[in-house]
PDB file of N, CA and C in Angstrom:
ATOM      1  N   UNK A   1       8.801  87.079  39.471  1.00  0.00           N
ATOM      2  CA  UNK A   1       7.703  86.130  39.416  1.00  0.00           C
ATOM      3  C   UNK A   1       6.792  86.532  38.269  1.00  0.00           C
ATOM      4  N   UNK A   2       6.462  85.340  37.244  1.00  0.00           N
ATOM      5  CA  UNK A   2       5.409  86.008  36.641  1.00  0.00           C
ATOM      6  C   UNK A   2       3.772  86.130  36.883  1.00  0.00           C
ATOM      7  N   UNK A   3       3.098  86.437  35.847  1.00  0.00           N
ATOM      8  CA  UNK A   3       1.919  86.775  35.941  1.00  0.00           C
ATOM      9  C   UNK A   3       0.789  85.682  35.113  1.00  0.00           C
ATOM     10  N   UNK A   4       0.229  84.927  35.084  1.00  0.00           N
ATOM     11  CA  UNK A   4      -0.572  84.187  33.884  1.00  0.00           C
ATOM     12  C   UNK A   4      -2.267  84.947  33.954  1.00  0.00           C
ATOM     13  N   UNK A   5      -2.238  85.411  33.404  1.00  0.00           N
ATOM     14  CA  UNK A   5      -4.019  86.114  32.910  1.00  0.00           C
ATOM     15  C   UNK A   5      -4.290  85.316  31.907  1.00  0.00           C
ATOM     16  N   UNK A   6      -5.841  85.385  32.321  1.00  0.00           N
ATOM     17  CA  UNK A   6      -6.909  84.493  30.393  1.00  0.00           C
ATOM     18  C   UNK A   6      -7.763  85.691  31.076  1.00  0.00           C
ATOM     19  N   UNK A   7      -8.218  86.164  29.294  1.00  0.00           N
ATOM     20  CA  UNK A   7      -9.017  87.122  28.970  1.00  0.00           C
ATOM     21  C   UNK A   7     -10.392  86.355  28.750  1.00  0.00           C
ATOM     22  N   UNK A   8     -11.457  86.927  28.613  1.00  0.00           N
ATOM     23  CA  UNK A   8     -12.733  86.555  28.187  1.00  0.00           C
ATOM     24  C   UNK A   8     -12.737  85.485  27.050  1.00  0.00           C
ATOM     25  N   UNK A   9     -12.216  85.939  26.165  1.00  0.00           N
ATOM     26  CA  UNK A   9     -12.440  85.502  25.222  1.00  0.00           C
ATOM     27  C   UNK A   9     -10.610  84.225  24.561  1.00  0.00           C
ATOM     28  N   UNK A  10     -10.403  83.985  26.141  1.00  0.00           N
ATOM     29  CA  UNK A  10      -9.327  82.642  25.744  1.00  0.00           C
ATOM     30  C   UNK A  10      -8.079  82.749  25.794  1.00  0.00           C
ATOM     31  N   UNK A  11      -7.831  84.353  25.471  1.00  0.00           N
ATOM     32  CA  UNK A  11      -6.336  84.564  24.849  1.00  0.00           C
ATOM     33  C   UNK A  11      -5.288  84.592  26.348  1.00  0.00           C
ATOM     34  N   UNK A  12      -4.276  83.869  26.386  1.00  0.00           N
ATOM     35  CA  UNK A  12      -3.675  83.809  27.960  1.00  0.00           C
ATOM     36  C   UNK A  12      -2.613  85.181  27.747  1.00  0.00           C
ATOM     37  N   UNK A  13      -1.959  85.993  28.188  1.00  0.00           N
ATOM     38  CA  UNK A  13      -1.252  86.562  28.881  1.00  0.00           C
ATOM     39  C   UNK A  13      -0.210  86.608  29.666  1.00  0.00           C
ATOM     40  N   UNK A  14       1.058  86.531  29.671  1.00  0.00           N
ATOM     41  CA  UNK A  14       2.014  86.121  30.644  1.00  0.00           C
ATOM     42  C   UNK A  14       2.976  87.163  30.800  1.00  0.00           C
ATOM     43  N   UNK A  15       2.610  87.934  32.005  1.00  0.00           N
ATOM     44  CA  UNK A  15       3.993  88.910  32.476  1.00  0.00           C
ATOM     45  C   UNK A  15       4.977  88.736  33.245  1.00  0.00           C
ATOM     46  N   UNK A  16       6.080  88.815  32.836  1.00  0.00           N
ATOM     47  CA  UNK A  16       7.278  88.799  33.680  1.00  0.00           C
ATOM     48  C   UNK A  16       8.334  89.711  33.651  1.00  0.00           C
ATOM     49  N   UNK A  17       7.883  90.707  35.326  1.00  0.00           N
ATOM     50  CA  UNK A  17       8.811  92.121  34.825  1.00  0.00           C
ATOM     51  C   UNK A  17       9.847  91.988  35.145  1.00  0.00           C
ATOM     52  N   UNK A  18      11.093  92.262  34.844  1.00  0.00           N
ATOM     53  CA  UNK A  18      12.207  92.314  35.164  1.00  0.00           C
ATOM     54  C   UNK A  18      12.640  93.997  36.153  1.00  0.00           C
ATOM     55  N   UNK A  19      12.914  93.940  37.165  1.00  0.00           N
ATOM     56  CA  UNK A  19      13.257  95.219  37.365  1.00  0.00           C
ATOM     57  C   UNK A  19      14.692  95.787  36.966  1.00  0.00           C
ATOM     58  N   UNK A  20      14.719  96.688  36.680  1.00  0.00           N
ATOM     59  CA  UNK A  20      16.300  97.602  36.112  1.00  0.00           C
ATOM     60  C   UNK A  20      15.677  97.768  34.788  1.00  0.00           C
ATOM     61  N   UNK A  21      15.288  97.238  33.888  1.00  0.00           N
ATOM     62  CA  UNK A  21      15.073  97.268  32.241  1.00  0.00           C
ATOM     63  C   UNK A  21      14.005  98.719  31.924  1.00  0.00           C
ATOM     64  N   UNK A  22      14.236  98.921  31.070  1.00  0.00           N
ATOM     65  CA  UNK A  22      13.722 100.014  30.264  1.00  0.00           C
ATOM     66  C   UNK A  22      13.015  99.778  28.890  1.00  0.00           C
ATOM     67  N   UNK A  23      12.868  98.182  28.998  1.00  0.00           N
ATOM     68  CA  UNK A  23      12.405  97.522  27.682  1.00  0.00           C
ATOM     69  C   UNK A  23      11.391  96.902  27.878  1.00  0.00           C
ATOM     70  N   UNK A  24      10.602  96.139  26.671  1.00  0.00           N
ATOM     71  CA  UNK A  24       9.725  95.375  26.875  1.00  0.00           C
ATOM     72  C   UNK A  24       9.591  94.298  25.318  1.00  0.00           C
ATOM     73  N   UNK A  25       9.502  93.245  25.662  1.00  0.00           N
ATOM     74  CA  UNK A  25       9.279  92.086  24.623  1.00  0.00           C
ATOM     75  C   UNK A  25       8.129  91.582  24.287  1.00  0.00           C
ATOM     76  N   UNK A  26       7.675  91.266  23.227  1.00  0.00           N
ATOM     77  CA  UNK A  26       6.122  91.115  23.120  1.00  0.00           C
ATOM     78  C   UNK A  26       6.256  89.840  22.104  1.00  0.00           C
ATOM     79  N   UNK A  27       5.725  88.521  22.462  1.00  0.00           N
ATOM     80  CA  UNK A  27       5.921  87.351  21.653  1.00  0.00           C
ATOM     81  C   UNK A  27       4.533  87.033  21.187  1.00  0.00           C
ATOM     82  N   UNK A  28       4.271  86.573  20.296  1.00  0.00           N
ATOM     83  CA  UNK A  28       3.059  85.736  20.075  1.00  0.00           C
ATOM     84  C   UNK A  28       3.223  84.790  19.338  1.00  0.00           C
ATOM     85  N   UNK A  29       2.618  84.109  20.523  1.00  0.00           N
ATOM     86  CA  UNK A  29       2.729  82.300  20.539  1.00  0.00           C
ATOM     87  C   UNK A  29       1.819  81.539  19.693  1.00  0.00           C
ATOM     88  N   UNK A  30       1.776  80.333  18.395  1.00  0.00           N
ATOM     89  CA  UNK A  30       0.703  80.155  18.099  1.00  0.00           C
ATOM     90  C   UNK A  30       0.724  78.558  18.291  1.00  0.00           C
ATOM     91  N   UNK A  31      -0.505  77.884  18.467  1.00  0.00           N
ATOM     92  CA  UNK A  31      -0.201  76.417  18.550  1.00  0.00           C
ATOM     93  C   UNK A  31      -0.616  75.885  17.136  1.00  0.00           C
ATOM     94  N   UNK A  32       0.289  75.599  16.307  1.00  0.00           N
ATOM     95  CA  UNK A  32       0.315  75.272  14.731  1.00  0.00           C
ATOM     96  C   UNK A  32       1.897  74.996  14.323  1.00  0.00           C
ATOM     97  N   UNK A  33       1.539  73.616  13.485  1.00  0.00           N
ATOM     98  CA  UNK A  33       2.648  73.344  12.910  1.00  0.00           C
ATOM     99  C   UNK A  33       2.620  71.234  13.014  1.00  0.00           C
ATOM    100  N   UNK A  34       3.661  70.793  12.679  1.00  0.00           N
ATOM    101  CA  UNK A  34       3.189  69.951  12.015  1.00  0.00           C
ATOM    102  C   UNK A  34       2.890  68.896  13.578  1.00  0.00           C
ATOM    103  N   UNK A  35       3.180  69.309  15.086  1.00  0.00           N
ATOM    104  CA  UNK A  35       2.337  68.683  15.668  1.00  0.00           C
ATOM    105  C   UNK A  35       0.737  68.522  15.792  1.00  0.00           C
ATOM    106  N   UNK A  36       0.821  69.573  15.014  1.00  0.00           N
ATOM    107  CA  UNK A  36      -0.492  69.693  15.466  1.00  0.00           C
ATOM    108  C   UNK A  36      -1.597  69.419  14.113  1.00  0.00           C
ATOM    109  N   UNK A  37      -0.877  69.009  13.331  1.00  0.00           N
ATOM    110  CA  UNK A  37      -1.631  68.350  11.893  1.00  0.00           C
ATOM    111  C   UNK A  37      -1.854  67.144  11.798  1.00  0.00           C
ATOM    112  N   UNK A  38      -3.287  67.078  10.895  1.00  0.00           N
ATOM    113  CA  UNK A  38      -3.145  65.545  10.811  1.00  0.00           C
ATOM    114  C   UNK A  38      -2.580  64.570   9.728  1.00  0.00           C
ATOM    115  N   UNK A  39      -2.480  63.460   9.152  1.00  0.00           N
ATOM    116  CA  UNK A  39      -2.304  63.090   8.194  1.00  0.00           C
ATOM    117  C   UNK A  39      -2.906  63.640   6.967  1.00  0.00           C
ATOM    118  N   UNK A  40      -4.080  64.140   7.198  1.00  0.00           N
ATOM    119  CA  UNK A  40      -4.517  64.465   5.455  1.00  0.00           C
ATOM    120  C   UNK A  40      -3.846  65.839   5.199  1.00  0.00           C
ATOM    121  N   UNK A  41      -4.043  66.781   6.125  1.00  0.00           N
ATOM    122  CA  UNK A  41      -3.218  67.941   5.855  1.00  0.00           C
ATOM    123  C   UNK A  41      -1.322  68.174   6.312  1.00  0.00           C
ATOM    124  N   UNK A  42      -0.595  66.794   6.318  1.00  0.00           N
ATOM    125  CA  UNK A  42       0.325  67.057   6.557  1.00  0.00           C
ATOM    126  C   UNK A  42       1.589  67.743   5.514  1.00  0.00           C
ATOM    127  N   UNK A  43       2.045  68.757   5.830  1.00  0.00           N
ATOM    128  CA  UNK A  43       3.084  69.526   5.034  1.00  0.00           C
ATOM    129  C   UNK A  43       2.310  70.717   3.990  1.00  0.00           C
ATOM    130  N   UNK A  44       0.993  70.806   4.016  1.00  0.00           N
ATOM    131  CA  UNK A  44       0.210  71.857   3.809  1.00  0.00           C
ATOM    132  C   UNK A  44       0.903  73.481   3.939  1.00  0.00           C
TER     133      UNK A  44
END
């Protein structure tokens, strides 16, 4: 099961431990790209 945390200041958090593993993955997610543009800055 995972975990969803928001910090003070916005940033969300999402853990999901796997048990047996000896590893850990660290992603960072950004919301940008051309959904998220508008016409004047598109392909910028």
């Amino acid at each position: 099961m995972h975990k969803l945390t928001t910090l003070d200041n916005g940033l969300k958090i999402i853990l999901s431990p796997i048990e047996g593993t000896k590893s850990c993955t660290v992603l960072c997610l950004v919301g940008a790209g051309s959904r998220f543009e508008t016409k004047d800055i598109s392909g910028i």
